[in-house]
C-alpha atoms as a PDB file:
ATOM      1  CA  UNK A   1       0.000   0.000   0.000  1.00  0.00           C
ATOM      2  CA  UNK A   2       1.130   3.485  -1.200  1.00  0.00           C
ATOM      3  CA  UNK A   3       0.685   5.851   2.247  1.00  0.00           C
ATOM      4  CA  UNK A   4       0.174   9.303   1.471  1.00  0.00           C
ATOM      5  CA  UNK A   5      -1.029  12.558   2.279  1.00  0.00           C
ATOM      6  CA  UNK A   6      -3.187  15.546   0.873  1.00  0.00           C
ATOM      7  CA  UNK A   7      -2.426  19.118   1.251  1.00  0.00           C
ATOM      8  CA  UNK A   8      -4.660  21.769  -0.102  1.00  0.00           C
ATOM      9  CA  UNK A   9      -6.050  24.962   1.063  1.00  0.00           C
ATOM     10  CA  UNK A  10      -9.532  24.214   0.308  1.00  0.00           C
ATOM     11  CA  UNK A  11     -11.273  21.536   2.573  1.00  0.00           C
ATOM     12  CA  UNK A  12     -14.082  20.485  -0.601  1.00  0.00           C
ATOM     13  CA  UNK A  13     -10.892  19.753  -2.530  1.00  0.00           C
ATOM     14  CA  UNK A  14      -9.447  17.302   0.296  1.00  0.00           C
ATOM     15  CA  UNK A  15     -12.910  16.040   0.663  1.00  0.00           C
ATOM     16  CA  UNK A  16     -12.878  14.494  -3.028  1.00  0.00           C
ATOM     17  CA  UNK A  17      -9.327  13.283  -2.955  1.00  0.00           C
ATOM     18  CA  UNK A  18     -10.038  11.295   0.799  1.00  0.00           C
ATOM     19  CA  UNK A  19     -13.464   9.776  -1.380  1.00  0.00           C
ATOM     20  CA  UNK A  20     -11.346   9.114  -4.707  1.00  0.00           C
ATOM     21  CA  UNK A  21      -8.505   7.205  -2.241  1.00  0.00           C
ATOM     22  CA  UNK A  22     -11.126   5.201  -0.505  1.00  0.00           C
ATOM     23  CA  UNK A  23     -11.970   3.838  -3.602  1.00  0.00           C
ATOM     24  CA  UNK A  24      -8.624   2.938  -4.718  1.00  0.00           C
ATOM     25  CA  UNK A  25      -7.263  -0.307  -3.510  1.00  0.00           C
ATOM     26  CA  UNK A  26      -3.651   0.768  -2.951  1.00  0.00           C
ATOM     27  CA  UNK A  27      -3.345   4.102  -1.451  1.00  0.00           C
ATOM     28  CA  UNK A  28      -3.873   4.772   2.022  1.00  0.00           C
ATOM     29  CA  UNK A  29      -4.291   8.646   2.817  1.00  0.00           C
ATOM     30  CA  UNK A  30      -3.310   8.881   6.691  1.00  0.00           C
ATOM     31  CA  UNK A  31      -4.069  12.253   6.875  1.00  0.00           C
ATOM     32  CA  UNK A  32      -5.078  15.741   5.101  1.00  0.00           C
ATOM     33  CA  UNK A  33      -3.932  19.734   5.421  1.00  0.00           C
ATOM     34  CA  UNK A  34      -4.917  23.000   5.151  1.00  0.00           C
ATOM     35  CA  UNK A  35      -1.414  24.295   5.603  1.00  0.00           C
ATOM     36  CA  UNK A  36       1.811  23.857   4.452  1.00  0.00           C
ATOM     37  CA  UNK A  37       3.642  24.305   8.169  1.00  0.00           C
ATOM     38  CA  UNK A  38       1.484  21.105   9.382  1.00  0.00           C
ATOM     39  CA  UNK A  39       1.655  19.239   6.705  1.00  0.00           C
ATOM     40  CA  UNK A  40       5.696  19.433   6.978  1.00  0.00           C
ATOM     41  CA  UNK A  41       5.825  19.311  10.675  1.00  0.00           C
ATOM     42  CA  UNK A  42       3.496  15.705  10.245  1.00  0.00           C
ATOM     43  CA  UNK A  43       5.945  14.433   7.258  1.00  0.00           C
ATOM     44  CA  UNK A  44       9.313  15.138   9.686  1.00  0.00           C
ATOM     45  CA  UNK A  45       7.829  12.771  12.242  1.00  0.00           C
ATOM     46  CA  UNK A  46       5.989  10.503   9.818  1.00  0.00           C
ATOM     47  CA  UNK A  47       7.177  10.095   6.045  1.00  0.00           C
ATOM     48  CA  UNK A  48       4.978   8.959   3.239  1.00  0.00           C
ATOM     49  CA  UNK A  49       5.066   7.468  -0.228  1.00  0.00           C
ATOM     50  CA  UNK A  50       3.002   9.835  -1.902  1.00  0.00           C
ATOM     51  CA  UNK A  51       1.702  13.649  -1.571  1.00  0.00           C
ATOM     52  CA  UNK A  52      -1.143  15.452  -3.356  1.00  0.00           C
ATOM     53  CA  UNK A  53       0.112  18.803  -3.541  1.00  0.00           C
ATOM     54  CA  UNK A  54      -2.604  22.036  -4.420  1.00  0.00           C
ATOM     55  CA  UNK A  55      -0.117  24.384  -5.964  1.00  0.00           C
ATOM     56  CA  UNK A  56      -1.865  27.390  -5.510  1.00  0.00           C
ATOM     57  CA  UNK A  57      -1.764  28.167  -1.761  1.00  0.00           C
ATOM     58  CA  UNK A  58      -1.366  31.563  -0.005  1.00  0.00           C
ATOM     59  CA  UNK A  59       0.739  30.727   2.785  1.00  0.00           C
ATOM     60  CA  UNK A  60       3.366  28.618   0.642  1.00  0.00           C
ATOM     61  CA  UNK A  61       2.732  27.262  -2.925  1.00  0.00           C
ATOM     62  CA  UNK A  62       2.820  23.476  -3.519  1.00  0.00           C
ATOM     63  CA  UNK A  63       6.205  23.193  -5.716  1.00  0.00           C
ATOM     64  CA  UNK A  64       7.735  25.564  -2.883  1.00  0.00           C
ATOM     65  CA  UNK A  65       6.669  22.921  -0.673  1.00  0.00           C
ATOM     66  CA  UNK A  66       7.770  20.261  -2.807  1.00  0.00           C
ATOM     67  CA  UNK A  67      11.006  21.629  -2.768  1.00  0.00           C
ATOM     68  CA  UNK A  68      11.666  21.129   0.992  1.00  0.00           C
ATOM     69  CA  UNK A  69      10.318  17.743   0.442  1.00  0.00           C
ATOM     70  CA  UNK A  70      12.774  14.445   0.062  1.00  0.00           C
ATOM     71  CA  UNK A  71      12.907  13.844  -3.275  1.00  0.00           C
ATOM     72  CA  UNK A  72      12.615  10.232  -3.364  1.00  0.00           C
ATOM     73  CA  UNK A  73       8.711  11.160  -2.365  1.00  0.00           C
ATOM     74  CA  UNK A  74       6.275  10.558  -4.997  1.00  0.00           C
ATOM     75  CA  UNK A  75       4.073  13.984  -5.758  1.00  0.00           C
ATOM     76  CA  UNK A  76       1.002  14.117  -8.075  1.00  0.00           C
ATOM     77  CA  UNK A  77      -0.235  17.912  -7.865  1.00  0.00           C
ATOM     78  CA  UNK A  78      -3.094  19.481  -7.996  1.00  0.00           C
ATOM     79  CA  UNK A  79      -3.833  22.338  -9.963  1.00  0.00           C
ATOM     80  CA  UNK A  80      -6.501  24.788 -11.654  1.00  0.00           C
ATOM     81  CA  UNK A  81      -4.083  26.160 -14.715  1.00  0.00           C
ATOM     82  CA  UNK A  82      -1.962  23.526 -16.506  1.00  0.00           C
ATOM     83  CA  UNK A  83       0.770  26.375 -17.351  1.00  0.00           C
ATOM     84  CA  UNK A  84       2.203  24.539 -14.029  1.00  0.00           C
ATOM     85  CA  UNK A  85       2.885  21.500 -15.388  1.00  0.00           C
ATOM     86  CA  UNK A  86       6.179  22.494 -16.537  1.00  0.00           C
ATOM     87  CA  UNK A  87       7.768  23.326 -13.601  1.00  0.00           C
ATOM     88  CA  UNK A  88       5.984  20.253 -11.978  1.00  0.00           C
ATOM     89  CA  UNK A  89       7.627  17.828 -13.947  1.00  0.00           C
ATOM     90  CA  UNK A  90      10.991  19.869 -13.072  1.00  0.00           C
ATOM     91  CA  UNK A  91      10.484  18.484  -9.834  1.00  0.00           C
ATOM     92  CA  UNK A  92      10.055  14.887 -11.238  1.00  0.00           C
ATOM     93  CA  UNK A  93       6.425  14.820 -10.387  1.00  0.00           C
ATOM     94  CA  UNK A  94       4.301  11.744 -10.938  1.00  0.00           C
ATOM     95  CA  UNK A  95       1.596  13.820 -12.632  1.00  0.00           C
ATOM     96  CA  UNK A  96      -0.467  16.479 -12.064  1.00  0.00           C
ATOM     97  CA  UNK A  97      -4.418  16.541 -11.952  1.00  0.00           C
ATOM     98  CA  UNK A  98      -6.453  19.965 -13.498  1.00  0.00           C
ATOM     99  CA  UNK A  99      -9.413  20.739 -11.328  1.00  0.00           C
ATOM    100  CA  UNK A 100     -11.986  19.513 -11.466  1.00  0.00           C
ATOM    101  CA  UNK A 101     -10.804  16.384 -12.348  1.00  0.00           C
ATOM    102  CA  UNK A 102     -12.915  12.636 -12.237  1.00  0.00           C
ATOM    103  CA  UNK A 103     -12.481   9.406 -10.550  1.00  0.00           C
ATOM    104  CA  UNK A 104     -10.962   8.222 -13.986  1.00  0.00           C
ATOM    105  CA  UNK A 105      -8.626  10.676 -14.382  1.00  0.00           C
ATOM    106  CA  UNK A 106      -7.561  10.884 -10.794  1.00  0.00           C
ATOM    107  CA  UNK A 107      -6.998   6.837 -11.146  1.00  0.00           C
ATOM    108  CA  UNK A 108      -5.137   6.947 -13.804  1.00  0.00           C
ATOM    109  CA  UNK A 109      -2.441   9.257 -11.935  1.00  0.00           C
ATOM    110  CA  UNK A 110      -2.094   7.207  -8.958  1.00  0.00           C
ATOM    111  CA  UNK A 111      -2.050   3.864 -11.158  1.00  0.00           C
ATOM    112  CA  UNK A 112       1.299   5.514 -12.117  1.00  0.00           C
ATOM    113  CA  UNK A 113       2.267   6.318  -9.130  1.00  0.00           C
ATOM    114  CA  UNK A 114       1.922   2.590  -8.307  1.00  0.00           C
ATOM    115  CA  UNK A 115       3.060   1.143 -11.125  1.00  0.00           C
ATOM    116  CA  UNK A 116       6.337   3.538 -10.210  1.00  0.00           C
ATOM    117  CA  UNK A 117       6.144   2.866  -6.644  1.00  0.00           C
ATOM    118  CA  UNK A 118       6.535  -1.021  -7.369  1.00  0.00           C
ATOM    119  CA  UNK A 119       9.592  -0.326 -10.073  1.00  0.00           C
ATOM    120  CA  UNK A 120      11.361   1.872  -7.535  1.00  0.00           C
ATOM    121  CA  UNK A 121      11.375  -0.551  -5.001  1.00  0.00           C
ATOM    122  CA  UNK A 122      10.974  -4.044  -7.725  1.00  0.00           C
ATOM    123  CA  UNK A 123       7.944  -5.453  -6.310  1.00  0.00           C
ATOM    124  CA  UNK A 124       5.590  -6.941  -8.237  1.00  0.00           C
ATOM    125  CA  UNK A 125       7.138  -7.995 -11.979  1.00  0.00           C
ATOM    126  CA  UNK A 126      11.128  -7.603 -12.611  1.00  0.00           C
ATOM    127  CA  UNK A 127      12.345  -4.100 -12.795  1.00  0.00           C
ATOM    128  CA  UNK A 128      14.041  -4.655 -16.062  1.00  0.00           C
ATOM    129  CA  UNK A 129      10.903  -5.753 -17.753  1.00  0.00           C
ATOM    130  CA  UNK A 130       9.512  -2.114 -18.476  1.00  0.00           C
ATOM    131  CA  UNK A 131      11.267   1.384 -17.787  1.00  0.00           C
ATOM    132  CA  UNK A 132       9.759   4.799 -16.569  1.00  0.00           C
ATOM    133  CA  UNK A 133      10.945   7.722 -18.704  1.00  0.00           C
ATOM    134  CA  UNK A 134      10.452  11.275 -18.050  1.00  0.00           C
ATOM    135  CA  UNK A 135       9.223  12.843 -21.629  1.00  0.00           C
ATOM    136  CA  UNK A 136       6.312  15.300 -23.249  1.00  0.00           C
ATOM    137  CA  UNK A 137       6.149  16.737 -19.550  1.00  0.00           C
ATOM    138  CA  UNK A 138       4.636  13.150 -18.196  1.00  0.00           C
ATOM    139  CA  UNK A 139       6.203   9.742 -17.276  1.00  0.00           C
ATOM    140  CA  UNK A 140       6.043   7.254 -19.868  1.00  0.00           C
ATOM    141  CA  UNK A 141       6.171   3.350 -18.984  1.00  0.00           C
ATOM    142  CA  UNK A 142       7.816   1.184 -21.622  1.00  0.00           C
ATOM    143  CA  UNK A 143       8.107  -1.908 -21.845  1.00  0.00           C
ATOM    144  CA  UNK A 144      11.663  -3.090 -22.319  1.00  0.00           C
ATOM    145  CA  UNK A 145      10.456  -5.907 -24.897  1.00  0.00           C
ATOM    146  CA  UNK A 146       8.526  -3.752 -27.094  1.00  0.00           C
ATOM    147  CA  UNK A 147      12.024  -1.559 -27.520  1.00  0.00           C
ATOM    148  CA  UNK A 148      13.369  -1.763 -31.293  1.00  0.00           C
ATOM    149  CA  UNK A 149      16.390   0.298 -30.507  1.00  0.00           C
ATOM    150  CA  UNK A 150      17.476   3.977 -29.113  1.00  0.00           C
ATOM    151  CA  UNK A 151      18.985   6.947 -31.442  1.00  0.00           C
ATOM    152  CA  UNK A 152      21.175  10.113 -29.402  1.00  0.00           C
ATOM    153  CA  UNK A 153      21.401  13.152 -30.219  1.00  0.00           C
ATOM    154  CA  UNK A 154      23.720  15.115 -28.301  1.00  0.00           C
ATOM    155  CA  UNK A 155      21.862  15.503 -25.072  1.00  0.00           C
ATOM    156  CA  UNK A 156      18.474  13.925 -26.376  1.00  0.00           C
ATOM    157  CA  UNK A 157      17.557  10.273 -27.027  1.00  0.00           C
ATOM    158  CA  UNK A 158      14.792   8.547 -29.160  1.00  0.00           C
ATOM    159  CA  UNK A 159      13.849   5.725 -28.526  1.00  0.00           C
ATOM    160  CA  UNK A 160      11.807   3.621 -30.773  1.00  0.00           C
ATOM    161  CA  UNK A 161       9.075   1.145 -29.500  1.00  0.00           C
ATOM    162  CA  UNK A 162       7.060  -1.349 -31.641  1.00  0.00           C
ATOM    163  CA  UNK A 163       3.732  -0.187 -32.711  1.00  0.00           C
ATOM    164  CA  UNK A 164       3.897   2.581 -30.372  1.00  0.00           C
ATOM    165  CA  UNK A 165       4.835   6.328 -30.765  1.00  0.00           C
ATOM    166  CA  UNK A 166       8.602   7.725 -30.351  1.00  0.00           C
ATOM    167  CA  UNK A 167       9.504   8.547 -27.157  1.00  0.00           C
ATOM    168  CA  UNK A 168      11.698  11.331 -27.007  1.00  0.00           C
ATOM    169  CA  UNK A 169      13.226  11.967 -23.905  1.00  0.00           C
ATOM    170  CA  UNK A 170      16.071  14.699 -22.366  1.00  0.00           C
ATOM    171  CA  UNK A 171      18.484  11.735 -21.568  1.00  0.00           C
ATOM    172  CA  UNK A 172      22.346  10.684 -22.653  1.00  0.00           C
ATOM    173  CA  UNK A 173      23.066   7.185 -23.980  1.00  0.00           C
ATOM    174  CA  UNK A 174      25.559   6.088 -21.240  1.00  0.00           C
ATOM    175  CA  UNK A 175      22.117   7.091 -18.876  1.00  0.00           C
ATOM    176  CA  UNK A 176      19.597   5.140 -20.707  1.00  0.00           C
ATOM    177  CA  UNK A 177      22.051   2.222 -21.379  1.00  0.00           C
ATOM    178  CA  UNK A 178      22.526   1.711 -17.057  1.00  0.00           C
ATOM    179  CA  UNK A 179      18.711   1.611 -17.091  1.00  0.00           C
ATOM    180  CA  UNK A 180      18.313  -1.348 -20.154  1.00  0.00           C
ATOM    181  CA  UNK A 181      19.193  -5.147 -19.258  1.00  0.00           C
ATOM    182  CA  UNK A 182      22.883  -5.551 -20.383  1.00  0.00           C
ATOM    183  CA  UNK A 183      22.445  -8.823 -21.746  1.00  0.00           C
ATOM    184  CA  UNK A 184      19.373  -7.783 -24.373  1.00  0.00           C
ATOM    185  CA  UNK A 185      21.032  -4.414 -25.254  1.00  0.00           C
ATOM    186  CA  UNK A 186      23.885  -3.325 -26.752  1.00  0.00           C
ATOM    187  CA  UNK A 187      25.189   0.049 -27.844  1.00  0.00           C
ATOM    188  CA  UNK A 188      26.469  -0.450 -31.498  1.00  0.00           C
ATOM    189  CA  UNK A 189      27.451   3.614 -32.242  1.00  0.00           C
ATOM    190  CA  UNK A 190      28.315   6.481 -30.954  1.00  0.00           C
ATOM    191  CA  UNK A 191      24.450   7.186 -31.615  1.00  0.00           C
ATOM    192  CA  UNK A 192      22.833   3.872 -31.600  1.00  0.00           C
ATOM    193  CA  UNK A 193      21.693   1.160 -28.846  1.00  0.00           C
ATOM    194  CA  UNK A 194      20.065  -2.119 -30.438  1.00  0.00           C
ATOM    195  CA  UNK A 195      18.292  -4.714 -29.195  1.00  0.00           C
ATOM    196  CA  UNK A 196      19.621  -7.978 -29.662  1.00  0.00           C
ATOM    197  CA  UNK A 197      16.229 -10.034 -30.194  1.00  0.00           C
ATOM    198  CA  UNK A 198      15.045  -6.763 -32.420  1.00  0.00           C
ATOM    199  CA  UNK A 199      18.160  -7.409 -34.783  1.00  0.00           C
ATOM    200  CA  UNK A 200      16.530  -9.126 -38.538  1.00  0.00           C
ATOM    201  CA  UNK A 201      20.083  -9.863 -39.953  1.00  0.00           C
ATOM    202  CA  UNK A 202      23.662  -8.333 -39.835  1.00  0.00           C
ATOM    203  CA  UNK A 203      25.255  -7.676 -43.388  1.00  0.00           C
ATOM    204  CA  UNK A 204      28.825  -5.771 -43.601  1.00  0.00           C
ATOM    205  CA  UNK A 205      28.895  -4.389 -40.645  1.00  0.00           C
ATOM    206  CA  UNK A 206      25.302  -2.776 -40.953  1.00  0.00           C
ATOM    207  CA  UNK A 207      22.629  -3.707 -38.447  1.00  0.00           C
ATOM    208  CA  UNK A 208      19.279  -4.358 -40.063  1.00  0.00           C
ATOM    209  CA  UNK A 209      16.325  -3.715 -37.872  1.00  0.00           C
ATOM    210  CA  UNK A 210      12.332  -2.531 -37.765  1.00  0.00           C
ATOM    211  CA  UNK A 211      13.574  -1.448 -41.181  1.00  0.00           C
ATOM    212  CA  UNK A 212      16.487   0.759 -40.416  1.00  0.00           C
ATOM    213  CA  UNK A 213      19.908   0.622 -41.467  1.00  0.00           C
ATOM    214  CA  UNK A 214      22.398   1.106 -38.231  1.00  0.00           C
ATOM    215  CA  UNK A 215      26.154   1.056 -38.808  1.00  0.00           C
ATOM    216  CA  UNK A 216      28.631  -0.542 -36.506  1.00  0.00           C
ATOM    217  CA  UNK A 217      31.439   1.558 -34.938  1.00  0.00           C
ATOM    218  CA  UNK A 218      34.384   0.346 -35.162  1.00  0.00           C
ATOM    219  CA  UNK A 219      35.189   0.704 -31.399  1.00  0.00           C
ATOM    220  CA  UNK A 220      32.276  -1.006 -30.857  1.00  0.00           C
ATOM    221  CA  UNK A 221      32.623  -3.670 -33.209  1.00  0.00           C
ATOM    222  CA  UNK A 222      34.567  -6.206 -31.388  1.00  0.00           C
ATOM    223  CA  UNK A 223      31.750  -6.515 -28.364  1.00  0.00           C
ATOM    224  CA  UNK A 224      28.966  -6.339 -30.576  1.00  0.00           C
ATOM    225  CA  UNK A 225      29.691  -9.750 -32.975  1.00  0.00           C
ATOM    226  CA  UNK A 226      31.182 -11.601 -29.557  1.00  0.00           C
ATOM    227  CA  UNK A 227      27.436 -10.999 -27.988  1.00  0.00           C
ATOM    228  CA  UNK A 228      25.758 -11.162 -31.556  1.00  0.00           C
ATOM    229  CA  UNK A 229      27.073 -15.068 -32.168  1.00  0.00           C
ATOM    230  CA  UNK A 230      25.860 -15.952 -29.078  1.00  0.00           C
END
């Protein structure tokens, strides 16, 4: 169970996300503010997964908050104007939820929340099986099987996913390659990572695969046919 707490200025607003988390089956809201100097004093003595964060509150704003905050705590906020988003997904929020939002909406956040609660700490199915990536200000789960292979551009990756749009992401290779299962992925180029089981044949040092031609590097030649034959 994902524990969590609520913090908004306006008590109808905590009064629909205490309903909404009663009917959810995995997060258990201990406890809900009207202020920010509470809410903080509460989290010092008792820490939580998760916080539902108003950003739009006189005393102290929600990403100010969220600032003083752990990082490693999960934060969906809640907001009126979705000009806020940006800077929300600065802080690495889970999401963010435009008032007045529904049941379906609201579960569809914290079913991310939980689905990145459970890769964080690899309960549930293998961590390596799918990936969280932060892109198009939202986090995107992938699955690591449906990956055809990764392009870089300078500070940028794309990565390309069977039957499923390009995500592209504000990431370096050497980053995304520490996040992919070493055995099933290999980088090939200076600005290509393949996967193995995505490769349809291997002719003069080009890499055919999901119809794209990918050269070899030559410092990266020597790894790549040792794993390849096997």
């Amino acid at each position: 169970m994902i524990k969590a707490i609520a913090i908004d200025d306006e008590p109808p607003a905590l009064k629909v996300i205490e309903a909404f988390c009663a009917d959810t089956g995995f997060i258990t809201l201990e406890k809900t503010f009207t202020k920010p100097a509470e809410a903080q004093k509460y989290l010092n003595k008792f820490p939580v997964d998760l916080l539902f964060l108003d950003i739009q509150m006189p005393s102290q704003t929600g990403i100010e908050f969220y600032k003083t905050v752990k990082q490693d705590t999960m934060a969906i906020f809640t907001t009126a104007h979705s000009e806020y988003a940006v800077e929300g997904f600065n802080l690495n929020a889970v999401d963010y939820l435009l008032k007045p939002f529904t049941y379906e909406r609201f579960l569809q956040a914290t079913t991310k929340a939980n689905d990145y609660y459970n890769y964080r700490n690899n309960t549930g199915t293998r961590q390596e099986q799918y990936l969280f990536i932060r892109a198009d200000y939202r986090l995107v789960k992938i699955n690591v099987a449906d990956i055809l292979y990764i392009e870089g551009l300078d500070d940028y990756i794309k990565i390309f996913i069977k039957d499923q749009k390009t995500v592209v992401a504000r990431m370096t290779m050497k980053h995304i390659l520490e996040k992919l299962p070493s055995k099933e992925f290999l980088r090939v180029h200076r600005s290509f990572i393949v996967s193995l089981a995505r490769i349809d044949n291997v002719r003069n040092k080009i890499i055919y695969t999901a119809d794209k031609e990918i050269p070899v590097g030559g410092i990266y030649e020597d790894d790549f046919f040792s794993q390849f034959k096997k």
